[in-house]
Protein backbone atom coordinates (compact mmCIF):
# COMPACT_ATOMS: atom_id res chain seq x y z
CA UNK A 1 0.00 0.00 0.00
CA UNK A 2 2.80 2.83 1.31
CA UNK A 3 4.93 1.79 -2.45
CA UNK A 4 2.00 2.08 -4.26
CA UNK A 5 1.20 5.81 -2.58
CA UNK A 6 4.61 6.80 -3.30
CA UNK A 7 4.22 5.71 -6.99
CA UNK A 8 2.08 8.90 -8.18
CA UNK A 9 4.58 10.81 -5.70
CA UNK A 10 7.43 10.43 -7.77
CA UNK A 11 6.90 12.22 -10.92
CA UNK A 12 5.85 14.98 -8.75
CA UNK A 13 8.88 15.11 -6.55
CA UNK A 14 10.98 14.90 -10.07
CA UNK A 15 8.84 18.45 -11.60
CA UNK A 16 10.05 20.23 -8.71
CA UNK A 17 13.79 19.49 -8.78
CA UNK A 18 16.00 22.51 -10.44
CA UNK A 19 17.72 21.19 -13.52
CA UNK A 20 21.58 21.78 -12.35
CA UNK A 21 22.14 24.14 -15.79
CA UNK A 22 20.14 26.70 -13.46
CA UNK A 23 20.87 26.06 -10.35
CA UNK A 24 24.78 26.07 -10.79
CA UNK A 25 24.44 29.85 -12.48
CA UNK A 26 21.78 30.77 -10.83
CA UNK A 27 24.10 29.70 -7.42
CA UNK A 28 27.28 31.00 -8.95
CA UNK A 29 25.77 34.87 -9.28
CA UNK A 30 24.16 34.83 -5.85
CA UNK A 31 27.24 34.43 -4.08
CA UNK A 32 28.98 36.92 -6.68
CA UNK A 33 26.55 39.53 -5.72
CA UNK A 34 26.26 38.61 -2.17
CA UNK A 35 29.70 39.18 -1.86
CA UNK A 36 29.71 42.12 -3.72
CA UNK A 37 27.01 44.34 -1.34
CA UNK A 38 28.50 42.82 2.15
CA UNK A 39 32.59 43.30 0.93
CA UNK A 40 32.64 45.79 4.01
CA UNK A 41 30.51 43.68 6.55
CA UNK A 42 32.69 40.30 5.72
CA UNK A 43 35.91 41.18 6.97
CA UNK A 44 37.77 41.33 4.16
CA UNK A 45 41.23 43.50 4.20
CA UNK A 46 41.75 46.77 2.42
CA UNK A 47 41.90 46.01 -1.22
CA UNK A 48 44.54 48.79 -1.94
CA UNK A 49 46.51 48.04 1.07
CA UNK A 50 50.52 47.10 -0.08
CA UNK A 51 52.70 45.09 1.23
CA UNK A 52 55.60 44.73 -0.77
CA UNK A 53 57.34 42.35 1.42
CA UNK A 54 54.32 39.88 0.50
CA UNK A 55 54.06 40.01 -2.96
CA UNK A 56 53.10 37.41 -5.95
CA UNK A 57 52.08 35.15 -2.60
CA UNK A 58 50.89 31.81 -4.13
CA UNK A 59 47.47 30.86 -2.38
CA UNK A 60 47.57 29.50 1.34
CA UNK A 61 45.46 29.70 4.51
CA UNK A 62 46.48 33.09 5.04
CA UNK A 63 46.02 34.93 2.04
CA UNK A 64 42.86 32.38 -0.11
CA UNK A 65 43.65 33.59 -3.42
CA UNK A 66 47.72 34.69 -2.92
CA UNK A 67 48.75 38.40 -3.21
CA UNK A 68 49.40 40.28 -6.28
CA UNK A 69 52.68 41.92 -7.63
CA UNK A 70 51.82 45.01 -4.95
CA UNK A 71 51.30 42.30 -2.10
CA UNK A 72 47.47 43.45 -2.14
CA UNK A 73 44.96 40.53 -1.30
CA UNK A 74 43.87 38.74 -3.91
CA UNK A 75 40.63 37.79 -2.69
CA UNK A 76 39.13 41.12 -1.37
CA UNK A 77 40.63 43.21 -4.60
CA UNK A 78 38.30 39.92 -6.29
CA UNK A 79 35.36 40.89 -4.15
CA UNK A 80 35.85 44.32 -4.66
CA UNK A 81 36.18 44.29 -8.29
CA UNK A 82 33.06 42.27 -8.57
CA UNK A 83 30.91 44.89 -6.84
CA UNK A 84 32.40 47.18 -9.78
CA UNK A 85 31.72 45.09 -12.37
CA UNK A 86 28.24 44.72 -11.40
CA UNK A 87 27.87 48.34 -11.05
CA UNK A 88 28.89 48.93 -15.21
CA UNK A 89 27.74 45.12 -15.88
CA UNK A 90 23.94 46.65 -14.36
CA UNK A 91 23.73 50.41 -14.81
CA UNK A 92 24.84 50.28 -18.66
CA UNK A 93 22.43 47.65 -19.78
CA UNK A 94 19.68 49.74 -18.16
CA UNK A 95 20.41 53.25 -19.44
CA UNK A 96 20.77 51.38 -23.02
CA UNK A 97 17.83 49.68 -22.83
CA UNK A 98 16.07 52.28 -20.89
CA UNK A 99 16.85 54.92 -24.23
CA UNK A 100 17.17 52.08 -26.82
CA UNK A 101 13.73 50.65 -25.87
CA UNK A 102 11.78 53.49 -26.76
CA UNK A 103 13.58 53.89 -29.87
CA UNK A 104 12.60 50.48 -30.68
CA UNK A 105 9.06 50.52 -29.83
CA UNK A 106 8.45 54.15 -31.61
CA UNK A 107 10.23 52.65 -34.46
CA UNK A 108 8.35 49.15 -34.68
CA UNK A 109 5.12 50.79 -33.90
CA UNK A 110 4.92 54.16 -36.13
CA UNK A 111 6.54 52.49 -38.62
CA UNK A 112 7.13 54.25 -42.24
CA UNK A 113 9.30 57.09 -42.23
CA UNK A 114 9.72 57.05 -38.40
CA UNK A 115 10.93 53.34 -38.60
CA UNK A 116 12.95 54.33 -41.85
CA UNK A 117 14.46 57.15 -39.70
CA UNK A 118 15.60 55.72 -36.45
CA UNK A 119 16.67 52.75 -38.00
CA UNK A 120 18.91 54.38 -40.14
CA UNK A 121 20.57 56.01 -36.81
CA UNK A 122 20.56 52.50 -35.28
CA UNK A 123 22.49 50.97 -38.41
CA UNK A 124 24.51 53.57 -38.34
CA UNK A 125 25.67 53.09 -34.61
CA UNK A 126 26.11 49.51 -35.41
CA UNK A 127 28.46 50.02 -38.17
CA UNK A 128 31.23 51.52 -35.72
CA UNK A 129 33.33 48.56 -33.97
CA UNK A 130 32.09 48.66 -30.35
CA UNK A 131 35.43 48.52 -28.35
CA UNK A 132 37.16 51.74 -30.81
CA UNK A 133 33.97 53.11 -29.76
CA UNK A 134 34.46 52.58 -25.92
CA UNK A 135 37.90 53.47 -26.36
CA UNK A 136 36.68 56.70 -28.20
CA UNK A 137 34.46 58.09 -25.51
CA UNK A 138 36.32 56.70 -22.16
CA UNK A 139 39.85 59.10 -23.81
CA UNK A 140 37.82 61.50 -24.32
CA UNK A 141 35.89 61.90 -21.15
CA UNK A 142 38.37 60.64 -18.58
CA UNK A 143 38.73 57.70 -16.77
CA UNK A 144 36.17 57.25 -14.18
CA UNK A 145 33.34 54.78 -12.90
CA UNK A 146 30.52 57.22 -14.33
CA UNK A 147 32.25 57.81 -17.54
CA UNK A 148 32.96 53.73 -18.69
CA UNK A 149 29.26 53.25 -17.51
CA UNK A 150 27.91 56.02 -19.43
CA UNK A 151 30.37 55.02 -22.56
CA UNK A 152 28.91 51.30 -22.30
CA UNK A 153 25.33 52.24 -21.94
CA UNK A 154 25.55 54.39 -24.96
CA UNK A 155 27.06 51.44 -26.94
CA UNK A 156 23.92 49.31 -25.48
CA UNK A 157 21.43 51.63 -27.00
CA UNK A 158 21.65 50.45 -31.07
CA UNK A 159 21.20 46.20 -29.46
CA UNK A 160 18.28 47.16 -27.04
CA UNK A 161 16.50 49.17 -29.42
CA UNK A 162 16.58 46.35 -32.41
CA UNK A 163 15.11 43.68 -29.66
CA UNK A 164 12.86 46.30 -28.55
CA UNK A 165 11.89 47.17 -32.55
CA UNK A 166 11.41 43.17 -33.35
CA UNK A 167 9.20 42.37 -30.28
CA UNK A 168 6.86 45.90 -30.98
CA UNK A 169 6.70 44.54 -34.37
CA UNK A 170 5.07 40.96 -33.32
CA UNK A 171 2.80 42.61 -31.26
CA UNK A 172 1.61 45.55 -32.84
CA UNK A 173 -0.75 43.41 -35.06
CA UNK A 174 -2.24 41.22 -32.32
CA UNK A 175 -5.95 41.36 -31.73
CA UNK A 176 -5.67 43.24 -27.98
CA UNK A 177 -3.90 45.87 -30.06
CA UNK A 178 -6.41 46.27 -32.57
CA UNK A 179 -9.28 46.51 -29.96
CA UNK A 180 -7.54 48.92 -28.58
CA UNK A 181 -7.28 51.48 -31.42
CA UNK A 182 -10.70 50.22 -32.54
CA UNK A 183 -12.00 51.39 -29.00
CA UNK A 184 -10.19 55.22 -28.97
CA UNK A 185 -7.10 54.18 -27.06
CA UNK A 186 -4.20 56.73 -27.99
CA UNK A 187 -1.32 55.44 -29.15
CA UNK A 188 0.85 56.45 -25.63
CA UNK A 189 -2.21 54.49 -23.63
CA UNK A 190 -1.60 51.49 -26.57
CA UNK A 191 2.27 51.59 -25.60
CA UNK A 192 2.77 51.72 -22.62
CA UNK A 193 -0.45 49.27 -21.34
CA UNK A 194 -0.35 46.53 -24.29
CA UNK A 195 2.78 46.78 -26.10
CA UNK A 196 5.12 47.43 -22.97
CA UNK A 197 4.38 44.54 -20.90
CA UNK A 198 4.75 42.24 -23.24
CA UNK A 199 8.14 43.80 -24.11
CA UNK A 200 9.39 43.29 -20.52
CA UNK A 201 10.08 39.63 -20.48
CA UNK A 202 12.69 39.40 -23.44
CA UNK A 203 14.11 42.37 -23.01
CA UNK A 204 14.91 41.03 -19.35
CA UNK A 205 16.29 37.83 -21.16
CA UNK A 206 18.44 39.84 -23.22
CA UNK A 207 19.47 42.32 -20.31
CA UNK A 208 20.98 39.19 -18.73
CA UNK A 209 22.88 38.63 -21.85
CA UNK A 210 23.70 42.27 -21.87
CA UNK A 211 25.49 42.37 -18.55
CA UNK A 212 27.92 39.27 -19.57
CA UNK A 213 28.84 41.11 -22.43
CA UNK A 214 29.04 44.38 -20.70
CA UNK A 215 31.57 43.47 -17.93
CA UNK A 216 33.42 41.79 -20.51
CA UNK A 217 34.01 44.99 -22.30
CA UNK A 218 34.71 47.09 -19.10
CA UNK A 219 37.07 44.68 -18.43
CA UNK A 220 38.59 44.97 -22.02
CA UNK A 221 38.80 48.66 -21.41
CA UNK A 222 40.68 48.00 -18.02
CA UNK A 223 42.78 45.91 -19.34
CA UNK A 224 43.92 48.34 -22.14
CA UNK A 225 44.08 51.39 -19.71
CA UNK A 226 40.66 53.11 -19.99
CA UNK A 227 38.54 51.35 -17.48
CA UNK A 228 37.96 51.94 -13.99
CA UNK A 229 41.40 54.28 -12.91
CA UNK A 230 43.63 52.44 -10.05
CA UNK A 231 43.04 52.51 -6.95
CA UNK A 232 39.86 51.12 -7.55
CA UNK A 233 40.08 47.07 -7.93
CA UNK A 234 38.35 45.59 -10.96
CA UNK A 235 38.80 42.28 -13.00
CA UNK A 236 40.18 43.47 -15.91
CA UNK A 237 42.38 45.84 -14.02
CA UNK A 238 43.67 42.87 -12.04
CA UNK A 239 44.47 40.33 -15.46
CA UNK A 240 46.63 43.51 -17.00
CA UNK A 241 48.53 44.04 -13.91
CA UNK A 242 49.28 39.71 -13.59
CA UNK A 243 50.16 39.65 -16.98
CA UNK A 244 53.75 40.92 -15.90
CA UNK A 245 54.13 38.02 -13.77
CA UNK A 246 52.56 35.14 -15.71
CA UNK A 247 55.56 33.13 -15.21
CA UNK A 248 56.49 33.76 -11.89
CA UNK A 249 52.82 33.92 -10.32
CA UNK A 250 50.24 32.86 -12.98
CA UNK A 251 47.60 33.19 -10.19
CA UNK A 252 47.50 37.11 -10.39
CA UNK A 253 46.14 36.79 -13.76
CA UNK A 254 44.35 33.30 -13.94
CA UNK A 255 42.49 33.73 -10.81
CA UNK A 256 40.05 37.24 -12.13
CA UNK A 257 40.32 35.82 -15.13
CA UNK A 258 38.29 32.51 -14.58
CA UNK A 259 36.08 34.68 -12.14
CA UNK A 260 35.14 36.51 -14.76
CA UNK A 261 34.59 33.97 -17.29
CA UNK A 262 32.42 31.48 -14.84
CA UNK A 263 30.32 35.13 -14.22
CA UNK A 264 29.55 35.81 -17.82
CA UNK A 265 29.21 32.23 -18.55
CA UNK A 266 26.28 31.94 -15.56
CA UNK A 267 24.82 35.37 -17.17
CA UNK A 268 24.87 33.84 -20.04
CA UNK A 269 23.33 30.53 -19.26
CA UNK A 270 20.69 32.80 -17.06
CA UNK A 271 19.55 34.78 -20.39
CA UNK A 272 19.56 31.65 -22.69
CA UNK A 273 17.19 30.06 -19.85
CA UNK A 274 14.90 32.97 -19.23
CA UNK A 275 14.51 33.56 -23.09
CA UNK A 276 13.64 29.88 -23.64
CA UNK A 277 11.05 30.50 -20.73
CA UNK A 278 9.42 33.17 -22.13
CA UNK A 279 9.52 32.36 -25.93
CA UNK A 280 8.44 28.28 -25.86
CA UNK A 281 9.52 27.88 -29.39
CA UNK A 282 13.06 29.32 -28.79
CA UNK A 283 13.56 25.70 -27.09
CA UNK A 284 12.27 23.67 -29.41
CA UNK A 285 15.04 24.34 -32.17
């Protein structure tokens, strides 16, 4: 009687396990993040503290990660440097999506010479290689947190406004839509309570993806000399300064460097997942 109860019970039991493609990134960007907000509650020693005496420190119980060529922690200029690259990796996304939606769904839902207009400013935006681009506005600006943010969220604009643009164009036709204009609704009323809602859930999926590819390029830009200016810790900052010493201490490098890379690869996995969530026949093909 009791195995024949726990039969049905099975299947069940199985529908609520998380598949381990989301739990691993889902678990992996927690703890970045939660280390990120509490890096001054944890303990953690002064990222920009020096001790020359201890430099290029492999790891070891006293020092997690080992020291860099400075003799600077390892692990708290790691925690650090996270909080900044989730700063850029969150901000930029949402000013470029924030100004590149709109574009989009004025675009995809005037159409005509409106869409002929702004699309011609998008392509246009496109056509310039991103990272010259970066490069571009971070010299001429100055190196700061605001100014790579603002420089990355500019370059976000032309991507967020062609997903925004695609998605107002599958919806503009739908039936709600129709019964909306047929009723008197005005086209702000028709945008904002039909058309943006609907909007919300891939452009979240494609935020995610956003973000990886964000931090990646602040990181690029640290790494060339542009990014975030030193004191401040940041990943890409921390792979240009342990490329001096990858033979004698290839942890100064390797260690931000597969932080990184398991972070964009979980943001990446995250957007792939929520897109396939909200567009069924994504995950079919």
């Amino acid at each position: 009687m009791s195995a024949s109860a726990a039969e049905p019970l099975a299947p069940a039991r199985r529908g609520r396990r998380i598949p381990w493609a989301i739990a691993l990134p889902l678990a992996w960007v927690t703890i970045v993040v939660f280390c990120a907000v509490t890096a001054n509650w944890i303990g953690l020693a002064d990222p920009a503290a020096q001790e020359l005496i201890l430099r290029r420190k492999p790891p070891s119980a006293e020092f997690l990660l080992g020291t860099d060529n400075l003799g600077r922690d390892m692990l708290s200029r790691i925690i650090y440097g996270a909080r900044t690259s989730l700063i850029v990796g969150l901000c930029a996304p949402a000013f470029g999506f924030l100004i590149g939606g709109a574009i989009g769904m004025c675009a995809g839902y005037y159409r005509g010479k409106v869409d002929l207009l702004l699309v011609g400013v998008i392509d246009v935006l496109l056509a310039f290689p991103a990272l010259v681009l970066a490069l571009t506005f971070t010299a001429y600006l100055g190196q700061s947190l605001f100014n790579v943010t603002l420089a990355l969220g500019i370059l976000s604009i032309p991507a967020a406004a062609r997903v925004s643009r695609a998605n107002t164009l599958a919806w503009g036709n739908r039936d709600f839509v129709l019964a909306a204009r047929t009723i008197g609704a005005s086209n702000w009323r028709i945008l904002t309570r039909e058309i943006l809602p609907n909007l919300l859930p891939p452009m979240f999926a494609f935020w995610l993806v956003a973000m990886s590819v964000v931090i990646v390029a602040e990181g690029a830009l640290s790494f060339l000399g542009l990014g975030i200016p030193a004191p401040q810790p940041s990943w890409g900052g921390m792979i240009a300064d342990g490329r001096e010493a990858l033979d004698a201490a290839p942890h100064t490098a390797l260690i931000p460097a597969g932080v990184m890379f398991l972070t964009v690869l979980s943001l990446n996995f995250l957007g792939d997942i929520v897109r396939n969530m909200v567009d069924p026949r994504r995950s079919a093909l």
